[in-house]
N, C-alpha and C. Protein backbone atom coordinates (compact mmCIF):
# COMPACT_ATOMS: atom_id res chain seq x y z
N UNK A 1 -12.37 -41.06 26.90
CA UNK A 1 -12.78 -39.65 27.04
C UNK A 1 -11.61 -38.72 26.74
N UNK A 2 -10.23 -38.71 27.21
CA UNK A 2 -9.26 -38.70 26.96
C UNK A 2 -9.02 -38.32 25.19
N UNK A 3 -9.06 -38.99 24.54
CA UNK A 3 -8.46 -39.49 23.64
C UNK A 3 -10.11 -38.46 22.88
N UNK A 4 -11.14 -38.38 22.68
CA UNK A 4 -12.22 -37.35 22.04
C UNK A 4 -11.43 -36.14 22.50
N UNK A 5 -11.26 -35.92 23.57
CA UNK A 5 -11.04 -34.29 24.34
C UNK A 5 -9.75 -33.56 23.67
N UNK A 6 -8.72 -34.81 23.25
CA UNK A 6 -7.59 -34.65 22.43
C UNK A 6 -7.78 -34.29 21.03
N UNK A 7 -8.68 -34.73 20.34
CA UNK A 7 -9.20 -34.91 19.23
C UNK A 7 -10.12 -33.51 18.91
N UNK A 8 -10.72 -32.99 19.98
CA UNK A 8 -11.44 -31.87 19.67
C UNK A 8 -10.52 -30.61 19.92
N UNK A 9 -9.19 -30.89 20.71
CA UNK A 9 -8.34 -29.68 20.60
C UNK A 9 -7.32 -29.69 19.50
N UNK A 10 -7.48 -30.69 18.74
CA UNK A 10 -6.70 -30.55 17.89
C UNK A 10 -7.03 -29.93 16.64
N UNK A 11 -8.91 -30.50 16.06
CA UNK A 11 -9.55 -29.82 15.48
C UNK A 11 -9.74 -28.21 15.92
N UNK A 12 -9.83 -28.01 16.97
CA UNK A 12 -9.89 -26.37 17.24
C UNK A 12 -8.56 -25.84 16.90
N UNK A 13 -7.70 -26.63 17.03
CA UNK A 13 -6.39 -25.68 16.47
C UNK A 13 -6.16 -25.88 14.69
N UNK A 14 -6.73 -26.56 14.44
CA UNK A 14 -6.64 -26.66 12.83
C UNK A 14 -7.31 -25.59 12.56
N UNK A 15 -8.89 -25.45 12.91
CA UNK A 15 -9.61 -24.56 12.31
C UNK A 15 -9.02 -23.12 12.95
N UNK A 16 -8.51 -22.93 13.54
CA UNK A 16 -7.91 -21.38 14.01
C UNK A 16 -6.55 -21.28 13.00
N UNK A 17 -5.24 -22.19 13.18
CA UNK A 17 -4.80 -22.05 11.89
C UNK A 17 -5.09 -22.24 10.56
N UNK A 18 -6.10 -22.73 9.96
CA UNK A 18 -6.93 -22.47 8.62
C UNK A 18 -7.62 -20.82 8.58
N UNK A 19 -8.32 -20.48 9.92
CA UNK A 19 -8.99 -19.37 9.93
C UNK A 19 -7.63 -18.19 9.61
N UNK A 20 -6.42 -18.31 10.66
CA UNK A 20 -5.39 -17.53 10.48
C UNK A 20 -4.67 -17.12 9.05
N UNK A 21 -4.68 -18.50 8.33
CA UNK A 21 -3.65 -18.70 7.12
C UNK A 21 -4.69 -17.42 6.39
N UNK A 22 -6.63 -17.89 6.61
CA UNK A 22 -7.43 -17.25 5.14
C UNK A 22 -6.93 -16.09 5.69
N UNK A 23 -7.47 -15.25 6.78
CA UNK A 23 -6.58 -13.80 7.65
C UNK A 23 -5.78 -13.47 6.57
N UNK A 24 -4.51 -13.97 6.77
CA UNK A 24 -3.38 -13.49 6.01
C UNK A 24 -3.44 -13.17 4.82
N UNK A 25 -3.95 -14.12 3.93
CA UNK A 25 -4.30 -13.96 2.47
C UNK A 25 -4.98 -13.32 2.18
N UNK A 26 -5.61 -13.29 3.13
CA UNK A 26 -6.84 -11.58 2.63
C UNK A 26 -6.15 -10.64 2.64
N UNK A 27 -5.10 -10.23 3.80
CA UNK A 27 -4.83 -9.30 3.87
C UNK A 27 -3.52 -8.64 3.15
N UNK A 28 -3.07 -9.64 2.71
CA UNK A 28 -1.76 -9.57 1.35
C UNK A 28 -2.64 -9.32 -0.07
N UNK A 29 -3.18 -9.87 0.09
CA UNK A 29 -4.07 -9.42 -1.26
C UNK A 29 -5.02 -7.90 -0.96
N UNK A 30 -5.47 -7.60 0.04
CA UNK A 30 -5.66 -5.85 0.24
C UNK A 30 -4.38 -5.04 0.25
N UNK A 31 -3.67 -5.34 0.68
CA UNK A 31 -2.03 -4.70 0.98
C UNK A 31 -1.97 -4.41 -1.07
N UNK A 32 -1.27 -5.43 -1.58
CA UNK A 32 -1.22 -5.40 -2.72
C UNK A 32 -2.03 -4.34 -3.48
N UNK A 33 -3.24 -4.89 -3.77
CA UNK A 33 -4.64 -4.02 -3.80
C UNK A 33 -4.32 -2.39 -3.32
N UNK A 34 -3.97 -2.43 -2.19
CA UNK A 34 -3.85 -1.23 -1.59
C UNK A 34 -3.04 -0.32 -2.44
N UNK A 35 -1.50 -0.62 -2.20
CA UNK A 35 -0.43 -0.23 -3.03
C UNK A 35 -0.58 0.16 -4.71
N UNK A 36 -1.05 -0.55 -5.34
CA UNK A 36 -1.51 -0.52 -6.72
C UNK A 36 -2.34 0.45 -7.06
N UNK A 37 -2.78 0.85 -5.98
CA UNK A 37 -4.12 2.20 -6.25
C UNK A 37 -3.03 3.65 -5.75
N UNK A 38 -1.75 3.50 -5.19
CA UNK A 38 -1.60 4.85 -4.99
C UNK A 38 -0.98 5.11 -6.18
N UNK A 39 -1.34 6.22 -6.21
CA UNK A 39 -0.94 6.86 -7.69
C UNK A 39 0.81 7.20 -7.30
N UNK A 40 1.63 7.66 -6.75
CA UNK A 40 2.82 8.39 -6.46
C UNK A 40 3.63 6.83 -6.42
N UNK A 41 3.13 5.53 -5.94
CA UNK A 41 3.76 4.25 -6.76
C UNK A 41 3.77 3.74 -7.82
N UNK A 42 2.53 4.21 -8.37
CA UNK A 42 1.93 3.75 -9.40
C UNK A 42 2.87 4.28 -10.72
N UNK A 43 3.45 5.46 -10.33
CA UNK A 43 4.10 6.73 -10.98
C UNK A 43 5.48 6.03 -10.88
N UNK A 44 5.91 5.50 -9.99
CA UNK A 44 7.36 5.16 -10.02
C UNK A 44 7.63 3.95 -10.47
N UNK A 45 6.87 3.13 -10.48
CA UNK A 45 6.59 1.78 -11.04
C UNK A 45 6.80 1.73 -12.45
N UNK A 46 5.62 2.56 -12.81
CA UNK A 46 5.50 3.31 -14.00
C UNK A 46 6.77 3.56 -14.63
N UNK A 47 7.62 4.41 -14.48
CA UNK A 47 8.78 5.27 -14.69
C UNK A 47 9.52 4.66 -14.42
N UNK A 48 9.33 3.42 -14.01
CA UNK A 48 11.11 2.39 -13.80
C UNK A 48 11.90 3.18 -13.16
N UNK A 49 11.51 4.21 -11.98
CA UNK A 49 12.23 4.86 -10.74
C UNK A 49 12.82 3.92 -10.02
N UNK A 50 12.79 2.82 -9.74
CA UNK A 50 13.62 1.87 -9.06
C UNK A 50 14.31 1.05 -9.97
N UNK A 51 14.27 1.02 -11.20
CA UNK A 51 15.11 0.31 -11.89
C UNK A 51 14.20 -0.51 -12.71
N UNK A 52 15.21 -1.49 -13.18
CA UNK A 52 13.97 -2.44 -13.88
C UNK A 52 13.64 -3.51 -13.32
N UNK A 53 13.77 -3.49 -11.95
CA UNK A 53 12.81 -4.22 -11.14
C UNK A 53 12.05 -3.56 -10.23
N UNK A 54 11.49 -2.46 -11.01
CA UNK A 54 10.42 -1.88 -9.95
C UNK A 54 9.17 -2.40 -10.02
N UNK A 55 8.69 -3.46 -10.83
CA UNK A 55 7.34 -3.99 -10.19
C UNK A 55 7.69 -5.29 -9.55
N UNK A 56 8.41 -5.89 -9.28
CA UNK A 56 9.19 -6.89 -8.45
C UNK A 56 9.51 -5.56 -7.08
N UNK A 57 9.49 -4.84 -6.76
CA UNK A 57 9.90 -4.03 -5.56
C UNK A 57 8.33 -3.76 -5.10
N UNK A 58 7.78 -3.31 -5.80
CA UNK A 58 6.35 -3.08 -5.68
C UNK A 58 5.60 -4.31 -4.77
N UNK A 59 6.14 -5.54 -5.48
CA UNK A 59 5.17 -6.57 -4.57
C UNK A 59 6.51 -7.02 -3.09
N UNK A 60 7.68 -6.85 -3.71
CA UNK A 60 8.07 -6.96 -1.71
C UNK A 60 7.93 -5.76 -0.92
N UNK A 61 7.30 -5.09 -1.72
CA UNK A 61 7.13 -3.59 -0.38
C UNK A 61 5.75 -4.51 -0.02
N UNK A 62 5.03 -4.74 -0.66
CA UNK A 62 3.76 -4.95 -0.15
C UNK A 62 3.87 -6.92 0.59
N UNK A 63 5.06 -7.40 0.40
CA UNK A 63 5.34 -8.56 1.28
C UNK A 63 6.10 -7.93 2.90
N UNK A 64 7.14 -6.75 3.06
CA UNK A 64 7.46 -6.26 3.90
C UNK A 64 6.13 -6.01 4.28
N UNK A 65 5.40 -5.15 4.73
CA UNK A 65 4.40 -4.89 5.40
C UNK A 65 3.32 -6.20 5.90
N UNK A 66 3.27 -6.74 5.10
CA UNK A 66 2.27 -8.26 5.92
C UNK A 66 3.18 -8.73 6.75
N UNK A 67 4.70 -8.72 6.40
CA UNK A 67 5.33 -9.71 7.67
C UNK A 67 5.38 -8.96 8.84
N UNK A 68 5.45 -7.12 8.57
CA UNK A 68 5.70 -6.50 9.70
C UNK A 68 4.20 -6.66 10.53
N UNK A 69 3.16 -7.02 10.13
CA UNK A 69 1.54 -7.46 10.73
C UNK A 69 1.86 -8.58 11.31
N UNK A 70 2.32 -9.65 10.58
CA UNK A 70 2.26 -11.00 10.92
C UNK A 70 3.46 -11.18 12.29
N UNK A 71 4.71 -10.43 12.26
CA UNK A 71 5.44 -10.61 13.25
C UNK A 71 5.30 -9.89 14.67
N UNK A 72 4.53 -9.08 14.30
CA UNK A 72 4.64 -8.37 15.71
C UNK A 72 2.90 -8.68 16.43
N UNK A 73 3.35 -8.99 17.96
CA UNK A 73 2.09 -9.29 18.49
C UNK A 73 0.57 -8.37 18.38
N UNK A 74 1.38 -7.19 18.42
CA UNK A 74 0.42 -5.91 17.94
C UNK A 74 0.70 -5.41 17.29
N UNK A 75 -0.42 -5.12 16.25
CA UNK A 75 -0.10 -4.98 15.43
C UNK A 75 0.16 -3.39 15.20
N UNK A 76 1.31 -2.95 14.22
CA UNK A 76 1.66 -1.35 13.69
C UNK A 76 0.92 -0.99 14.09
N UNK A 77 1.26 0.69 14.30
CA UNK A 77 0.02 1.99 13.66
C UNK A 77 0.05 2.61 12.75
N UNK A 78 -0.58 3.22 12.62
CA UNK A 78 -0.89 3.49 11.12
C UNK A 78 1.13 4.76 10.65
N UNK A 79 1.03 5.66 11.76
CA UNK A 79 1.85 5.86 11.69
C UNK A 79 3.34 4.86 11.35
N UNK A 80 3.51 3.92 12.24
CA UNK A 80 4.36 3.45 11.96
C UNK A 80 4.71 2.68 10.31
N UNK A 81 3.98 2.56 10.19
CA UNK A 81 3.47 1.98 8.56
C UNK A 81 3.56 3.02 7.92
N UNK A 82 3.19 4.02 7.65
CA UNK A 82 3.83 5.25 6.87
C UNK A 82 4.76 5.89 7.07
N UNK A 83 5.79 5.62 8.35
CA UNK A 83 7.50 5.70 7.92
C UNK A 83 8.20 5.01 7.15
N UNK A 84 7.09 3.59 7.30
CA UNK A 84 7.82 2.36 6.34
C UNK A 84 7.63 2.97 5.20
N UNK A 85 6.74 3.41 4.40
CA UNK A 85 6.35 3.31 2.85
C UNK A 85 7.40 4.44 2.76
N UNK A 86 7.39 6.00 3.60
CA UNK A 86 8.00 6.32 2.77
C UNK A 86 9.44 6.27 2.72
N UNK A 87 10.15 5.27 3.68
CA UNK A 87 11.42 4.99 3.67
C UNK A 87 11.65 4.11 2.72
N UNK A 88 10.72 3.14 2.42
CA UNK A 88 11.14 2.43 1.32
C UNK A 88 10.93 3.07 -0.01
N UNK A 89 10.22 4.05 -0.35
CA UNK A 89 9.92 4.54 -1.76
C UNK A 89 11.26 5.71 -1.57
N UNK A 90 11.68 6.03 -0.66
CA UNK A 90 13.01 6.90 -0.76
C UNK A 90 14.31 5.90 -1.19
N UNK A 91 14.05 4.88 -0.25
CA UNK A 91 15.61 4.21 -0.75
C UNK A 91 15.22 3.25 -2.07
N UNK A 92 14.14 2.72 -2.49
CA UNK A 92 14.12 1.93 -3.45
C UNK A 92 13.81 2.12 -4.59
N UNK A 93 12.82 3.51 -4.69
CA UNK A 93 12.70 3.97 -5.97
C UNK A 93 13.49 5.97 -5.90
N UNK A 94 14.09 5.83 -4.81
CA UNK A 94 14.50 7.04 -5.22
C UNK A 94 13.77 8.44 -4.64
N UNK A 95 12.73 8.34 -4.26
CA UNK A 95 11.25 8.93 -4.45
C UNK A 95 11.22 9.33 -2.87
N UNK A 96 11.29 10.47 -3.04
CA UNK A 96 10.55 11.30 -1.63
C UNK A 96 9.31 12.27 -2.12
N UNK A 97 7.94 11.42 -1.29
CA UNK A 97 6.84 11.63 -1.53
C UNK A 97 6.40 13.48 -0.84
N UNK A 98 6.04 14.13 -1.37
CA UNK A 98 5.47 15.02 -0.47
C UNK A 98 4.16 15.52 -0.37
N UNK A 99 3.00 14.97 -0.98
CA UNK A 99 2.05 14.67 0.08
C UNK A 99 1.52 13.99 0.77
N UNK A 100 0.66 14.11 1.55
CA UNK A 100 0.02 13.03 2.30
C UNK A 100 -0.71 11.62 2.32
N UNK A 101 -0.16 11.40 0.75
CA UNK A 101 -0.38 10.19 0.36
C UNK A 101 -0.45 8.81 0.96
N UNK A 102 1.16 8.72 1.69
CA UNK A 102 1.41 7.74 2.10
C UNK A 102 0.89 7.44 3.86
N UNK A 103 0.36 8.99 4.16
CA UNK A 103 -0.14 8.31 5.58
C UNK A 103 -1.87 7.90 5.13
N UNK A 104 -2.99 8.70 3.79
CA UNK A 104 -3.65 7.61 3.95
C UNK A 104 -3.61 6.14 3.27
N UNK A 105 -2.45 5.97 2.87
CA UNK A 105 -2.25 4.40 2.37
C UNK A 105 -2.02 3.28 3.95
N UNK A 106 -1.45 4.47 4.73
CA UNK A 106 -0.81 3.59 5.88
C UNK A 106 -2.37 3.27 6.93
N UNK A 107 -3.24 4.65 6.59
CA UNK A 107 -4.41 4.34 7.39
C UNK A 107 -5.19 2.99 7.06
N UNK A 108 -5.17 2.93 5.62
CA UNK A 108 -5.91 1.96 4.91
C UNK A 108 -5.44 1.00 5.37
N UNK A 109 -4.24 0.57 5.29
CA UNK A 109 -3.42 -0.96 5.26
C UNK A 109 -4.20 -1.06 7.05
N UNK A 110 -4.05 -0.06 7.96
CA UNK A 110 -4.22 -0.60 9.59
C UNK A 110 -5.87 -0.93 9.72
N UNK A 111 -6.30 -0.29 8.83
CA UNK A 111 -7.62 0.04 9.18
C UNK A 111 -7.99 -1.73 8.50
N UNK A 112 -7.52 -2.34 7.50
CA UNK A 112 -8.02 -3.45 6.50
C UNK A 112 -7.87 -4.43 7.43
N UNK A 113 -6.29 -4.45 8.19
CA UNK A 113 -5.82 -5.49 9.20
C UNK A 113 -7.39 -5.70 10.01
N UNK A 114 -7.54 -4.77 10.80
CA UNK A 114 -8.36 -4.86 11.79
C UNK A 114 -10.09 -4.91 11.08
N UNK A 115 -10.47 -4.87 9.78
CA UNK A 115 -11.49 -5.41 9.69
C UNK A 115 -11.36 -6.82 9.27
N UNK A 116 -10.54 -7.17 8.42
CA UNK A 116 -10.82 -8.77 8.60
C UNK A 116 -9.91 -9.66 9.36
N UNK A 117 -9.47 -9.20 10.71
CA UNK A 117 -9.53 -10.20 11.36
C UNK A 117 -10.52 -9.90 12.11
N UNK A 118 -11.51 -8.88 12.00
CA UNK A 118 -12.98 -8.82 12.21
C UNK A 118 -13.87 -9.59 11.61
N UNK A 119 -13.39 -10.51 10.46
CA UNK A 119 -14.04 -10.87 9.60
C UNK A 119 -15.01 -9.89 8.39
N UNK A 120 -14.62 -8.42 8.55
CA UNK A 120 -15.69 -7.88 7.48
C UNK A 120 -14.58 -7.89 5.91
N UNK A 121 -14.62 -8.24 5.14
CA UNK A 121 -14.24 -8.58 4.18
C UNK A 121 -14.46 -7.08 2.92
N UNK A 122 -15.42 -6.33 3.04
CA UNK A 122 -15.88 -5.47 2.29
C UNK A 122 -15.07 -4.85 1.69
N UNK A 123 -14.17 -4.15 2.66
CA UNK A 123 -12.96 -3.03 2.31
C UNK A 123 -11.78 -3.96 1.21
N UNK A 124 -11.58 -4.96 1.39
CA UNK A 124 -10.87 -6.00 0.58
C UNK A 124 -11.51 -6.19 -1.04
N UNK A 125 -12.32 -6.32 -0.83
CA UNK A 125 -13.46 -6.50 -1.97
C UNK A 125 -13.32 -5.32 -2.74
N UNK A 126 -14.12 -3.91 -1.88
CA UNK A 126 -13.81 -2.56 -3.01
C UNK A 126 -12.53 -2.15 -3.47
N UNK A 127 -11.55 -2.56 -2.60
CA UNK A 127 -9.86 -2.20 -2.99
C UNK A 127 -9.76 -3.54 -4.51
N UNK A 128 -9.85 -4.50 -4.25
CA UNK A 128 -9.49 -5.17 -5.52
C UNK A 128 -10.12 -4.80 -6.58
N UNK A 129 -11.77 -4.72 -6.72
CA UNK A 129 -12.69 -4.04 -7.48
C UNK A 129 -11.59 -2.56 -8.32
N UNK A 130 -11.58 -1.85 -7.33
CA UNK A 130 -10.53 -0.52 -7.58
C UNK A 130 -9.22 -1.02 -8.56
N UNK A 131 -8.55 -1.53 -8.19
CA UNK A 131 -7.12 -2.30 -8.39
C UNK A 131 -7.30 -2.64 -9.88
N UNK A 132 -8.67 -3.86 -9.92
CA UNK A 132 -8.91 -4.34 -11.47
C UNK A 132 -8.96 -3.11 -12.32
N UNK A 133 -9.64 -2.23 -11.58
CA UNK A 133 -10.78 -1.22 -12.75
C UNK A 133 -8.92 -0.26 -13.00
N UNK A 134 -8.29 0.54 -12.64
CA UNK A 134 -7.32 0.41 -13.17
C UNK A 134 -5.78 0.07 -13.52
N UNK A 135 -6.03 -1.34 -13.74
CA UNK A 135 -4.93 -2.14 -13.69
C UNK A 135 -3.82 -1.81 -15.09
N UNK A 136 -4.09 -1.26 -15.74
CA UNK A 136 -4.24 -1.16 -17.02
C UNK A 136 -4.08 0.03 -17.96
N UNK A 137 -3.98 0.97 -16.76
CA UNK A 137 -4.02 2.21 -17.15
C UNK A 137 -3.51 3.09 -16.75
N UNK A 138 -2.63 3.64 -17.32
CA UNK A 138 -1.16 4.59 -17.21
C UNK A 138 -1.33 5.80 -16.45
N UNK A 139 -0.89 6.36 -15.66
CA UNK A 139 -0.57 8.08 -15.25
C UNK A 139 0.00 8.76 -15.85
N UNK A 140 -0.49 9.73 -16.50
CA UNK A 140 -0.49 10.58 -17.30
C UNK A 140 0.34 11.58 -16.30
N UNK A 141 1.67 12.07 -16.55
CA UNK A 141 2.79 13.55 -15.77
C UNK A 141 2.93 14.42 -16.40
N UNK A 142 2.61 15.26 -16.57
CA UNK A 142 3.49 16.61 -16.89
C UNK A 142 3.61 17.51 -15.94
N UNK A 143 4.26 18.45 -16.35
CA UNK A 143 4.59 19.63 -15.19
C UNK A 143 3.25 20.94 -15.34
N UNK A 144 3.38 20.80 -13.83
CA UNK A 144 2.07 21.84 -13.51
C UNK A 144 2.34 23.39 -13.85
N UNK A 145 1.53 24.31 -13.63
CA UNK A 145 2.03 25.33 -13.68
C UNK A 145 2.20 25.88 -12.33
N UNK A 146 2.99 25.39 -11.16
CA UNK A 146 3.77 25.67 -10.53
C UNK A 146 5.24 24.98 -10.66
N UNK A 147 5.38 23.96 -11.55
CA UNK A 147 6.40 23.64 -11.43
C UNK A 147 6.29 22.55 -11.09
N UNK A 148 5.61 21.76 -10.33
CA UNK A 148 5.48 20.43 -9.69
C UNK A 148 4.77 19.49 -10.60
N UNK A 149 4.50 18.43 -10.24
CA UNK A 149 4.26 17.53 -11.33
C UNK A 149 2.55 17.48 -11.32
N UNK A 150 1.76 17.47 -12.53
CA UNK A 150 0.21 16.96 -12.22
C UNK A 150 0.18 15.86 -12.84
N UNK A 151 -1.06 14.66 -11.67
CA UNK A 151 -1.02 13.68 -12.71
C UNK A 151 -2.05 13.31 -12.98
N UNK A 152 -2.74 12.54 -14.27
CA UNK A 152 -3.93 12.49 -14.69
C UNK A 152 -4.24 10.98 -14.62
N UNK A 153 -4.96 10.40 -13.84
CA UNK A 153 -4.68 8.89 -13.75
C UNK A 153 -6.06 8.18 -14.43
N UNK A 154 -6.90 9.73 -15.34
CA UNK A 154 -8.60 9.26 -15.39
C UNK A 154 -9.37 8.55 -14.04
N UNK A 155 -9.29 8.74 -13.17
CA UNK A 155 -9.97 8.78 -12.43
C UNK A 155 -11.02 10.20 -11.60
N UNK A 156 -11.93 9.99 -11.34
CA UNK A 156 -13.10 11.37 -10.88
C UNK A 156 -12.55 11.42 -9.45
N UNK A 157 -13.00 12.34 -8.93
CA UNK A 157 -13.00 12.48 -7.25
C UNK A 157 -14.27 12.02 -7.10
N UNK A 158 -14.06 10.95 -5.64
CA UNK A 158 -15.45 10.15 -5.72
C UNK A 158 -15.53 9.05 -5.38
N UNK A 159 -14.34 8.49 -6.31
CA UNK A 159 -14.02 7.28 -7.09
C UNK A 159 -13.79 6.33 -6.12
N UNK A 160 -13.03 7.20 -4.75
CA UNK A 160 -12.78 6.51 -3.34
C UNK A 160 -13.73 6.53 -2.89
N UNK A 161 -14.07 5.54 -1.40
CA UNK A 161 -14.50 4.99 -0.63
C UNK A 161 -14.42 6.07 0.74
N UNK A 162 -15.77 6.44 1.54
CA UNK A 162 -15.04 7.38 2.76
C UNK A 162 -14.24 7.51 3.79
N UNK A 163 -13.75 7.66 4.34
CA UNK A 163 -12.37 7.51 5.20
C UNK A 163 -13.39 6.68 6.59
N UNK A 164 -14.28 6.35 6.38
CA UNK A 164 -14.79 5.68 7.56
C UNK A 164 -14.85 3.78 6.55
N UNK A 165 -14.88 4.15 5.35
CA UNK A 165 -13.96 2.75 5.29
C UNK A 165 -12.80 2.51 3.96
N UNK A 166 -12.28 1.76 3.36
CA UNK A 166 -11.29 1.38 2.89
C UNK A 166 -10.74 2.43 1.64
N UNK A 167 -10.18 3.25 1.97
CA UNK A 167 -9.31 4.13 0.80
C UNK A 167 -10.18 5.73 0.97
N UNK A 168 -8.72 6.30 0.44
CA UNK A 168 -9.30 7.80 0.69
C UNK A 168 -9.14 8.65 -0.38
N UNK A 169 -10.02 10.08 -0.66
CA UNK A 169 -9.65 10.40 -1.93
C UNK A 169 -8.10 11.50 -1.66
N UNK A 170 -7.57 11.49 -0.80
CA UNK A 170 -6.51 12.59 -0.22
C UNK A 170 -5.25 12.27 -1.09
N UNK A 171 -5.38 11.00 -1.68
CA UNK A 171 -4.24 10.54 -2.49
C UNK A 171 -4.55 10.64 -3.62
N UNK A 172 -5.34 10.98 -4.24
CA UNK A 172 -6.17 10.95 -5.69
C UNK A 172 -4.94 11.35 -6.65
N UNK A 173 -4.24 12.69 -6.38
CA UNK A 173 -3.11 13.10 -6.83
C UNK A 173 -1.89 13.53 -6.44
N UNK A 174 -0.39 12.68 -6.33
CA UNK A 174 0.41 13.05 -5.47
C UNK A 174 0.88 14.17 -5.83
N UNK A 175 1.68 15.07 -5.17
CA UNK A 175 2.00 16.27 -5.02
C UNK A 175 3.30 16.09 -4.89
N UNK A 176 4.12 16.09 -5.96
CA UNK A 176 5.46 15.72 -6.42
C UNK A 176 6.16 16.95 -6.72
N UNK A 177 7.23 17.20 -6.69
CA UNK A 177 8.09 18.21 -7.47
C UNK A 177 8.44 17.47 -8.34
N UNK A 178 9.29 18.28 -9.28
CA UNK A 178 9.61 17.37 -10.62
C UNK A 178 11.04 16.93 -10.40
N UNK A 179 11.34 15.65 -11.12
CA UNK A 179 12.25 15.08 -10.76
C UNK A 179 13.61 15.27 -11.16
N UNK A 180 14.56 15.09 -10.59
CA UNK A 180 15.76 15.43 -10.91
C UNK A 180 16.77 13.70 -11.15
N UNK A 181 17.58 13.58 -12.29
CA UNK A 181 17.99 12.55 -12.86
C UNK A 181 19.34 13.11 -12.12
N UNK A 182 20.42 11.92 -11.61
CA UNK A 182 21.20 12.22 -11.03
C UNK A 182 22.65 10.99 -11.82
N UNK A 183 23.66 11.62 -11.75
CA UNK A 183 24.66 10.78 -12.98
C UNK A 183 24.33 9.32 -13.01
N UNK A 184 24.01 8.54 -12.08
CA UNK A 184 23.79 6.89 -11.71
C UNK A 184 22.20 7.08 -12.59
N UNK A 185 21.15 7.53 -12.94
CA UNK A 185 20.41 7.84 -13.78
C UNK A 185 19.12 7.30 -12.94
N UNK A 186 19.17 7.75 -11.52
CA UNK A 186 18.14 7.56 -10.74
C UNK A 186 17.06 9.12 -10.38
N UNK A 187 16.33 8.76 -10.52
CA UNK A 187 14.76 9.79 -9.78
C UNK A 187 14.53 10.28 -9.05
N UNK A 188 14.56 11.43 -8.54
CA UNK A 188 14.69 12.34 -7.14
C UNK A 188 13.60 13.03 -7.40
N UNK A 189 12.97 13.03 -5.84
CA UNK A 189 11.75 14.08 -5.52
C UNK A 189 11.87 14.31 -5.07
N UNK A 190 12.03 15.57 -4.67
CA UNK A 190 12.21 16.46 -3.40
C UNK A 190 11.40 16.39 -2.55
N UNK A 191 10.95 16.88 -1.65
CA UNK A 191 9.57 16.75 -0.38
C UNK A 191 10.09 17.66 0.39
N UNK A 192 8.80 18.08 1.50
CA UNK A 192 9.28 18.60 2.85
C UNK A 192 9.42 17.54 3.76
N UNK A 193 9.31 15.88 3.61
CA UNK A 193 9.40 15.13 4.41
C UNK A 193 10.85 15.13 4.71
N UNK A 194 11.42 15.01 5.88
CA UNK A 194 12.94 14.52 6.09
C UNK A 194 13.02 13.28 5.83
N UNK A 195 14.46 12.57 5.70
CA UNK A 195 14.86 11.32 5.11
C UNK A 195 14.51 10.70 6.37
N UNK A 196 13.27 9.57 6.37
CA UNK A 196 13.22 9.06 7.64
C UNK A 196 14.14 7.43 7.58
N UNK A 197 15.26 6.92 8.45
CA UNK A 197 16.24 5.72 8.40
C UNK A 197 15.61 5.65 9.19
């Protein structure tokens, strides 16, 4: 009896770490997904603002954030996740965001965590759907007529999903000043955000 009772806790812990591992992979692959749709990364990526390993930065920003899920018992808030993005798009591509881009990227990423380890999968699904549709297709910058940057990414307003689930249209177009090249031949955006360390 012993020796079944052993046998069935061991299977229950397989299938919870199998269930855990799929968890994760879903949710690195929405993270990813996620990231790839904001346009104000998409833009720096784009622009080799971090160098010429800015799409190699692109996917460890989006490996930093699953480990910061995976390590801590509870998980971020959304806030805290959007000091991360924009501390890392300040020190790694240079880039201080100034609109509100990056807090709904940060909503998305908390909001994705907590549906599939709900198991609803959906929000994962329309973000990659999104991701494919433009994988492929450039952001268009020039300078606005205020001075700040507009960007044209062909996408409609719409195109997002409602803030009651995965992605928002508040990021549709970041709200950049134009950039300033500095002697080391790096990318500066100004913002009203302060430098958050």
């Amino acid at each position: 009896m012993l020796v079944i009772s052993t046998f069935i806790d061991h299977e229950k812990n397989m299938s919870n770490q199998s269930t855990h591992s799929s968890a994760s992979l879903s949710f690195a692959k929405g993270v990813i997904a996620r990231l790839a749709l904001w346009p104000a990364l998409r833009i720096a990526v784009q622009n080799s603002w971090g160098g010429p390993d800015s799409t190699r930065k692109r996917t460890w920003m989006a490996s930093v954030i699953v480990d910061t899920f995976e390590e801590h018992s509870t998980p971020p808030d959304a806030e805290y996740i959007e000091e991360m993005l924009l501390q890392i798009m300040d020190d790694e591509f240079e880039t201080v965001i100034e609109d509100a881009s990056a807090e709904s990227v940060a909503k998305d990423i908390t909001k994705l965590w907590k549906d599939i380890h709900l198991g609803d999968l959906a929000g994962l699904q329309h973000l990659e759907q999104q991701a494919d549709a433009i994988s492929d297709r450039p952001i268009a910058v020039q300078a606005g007529p205020s001075g700040g940057l507009d960007t044209d990414s062909g996408e409609e307003e719409g195109d997002w999903v409602s803030d009651d689930e995965v992605g928002h249209g508040s990021d549709h177009a970041p709200d950049l000043q134009p950039p300033g090249v500095d002697e080391d031949g790096f990318t500066t955006v100004r913002s009203k955000y302060s430098k958050h360390r």
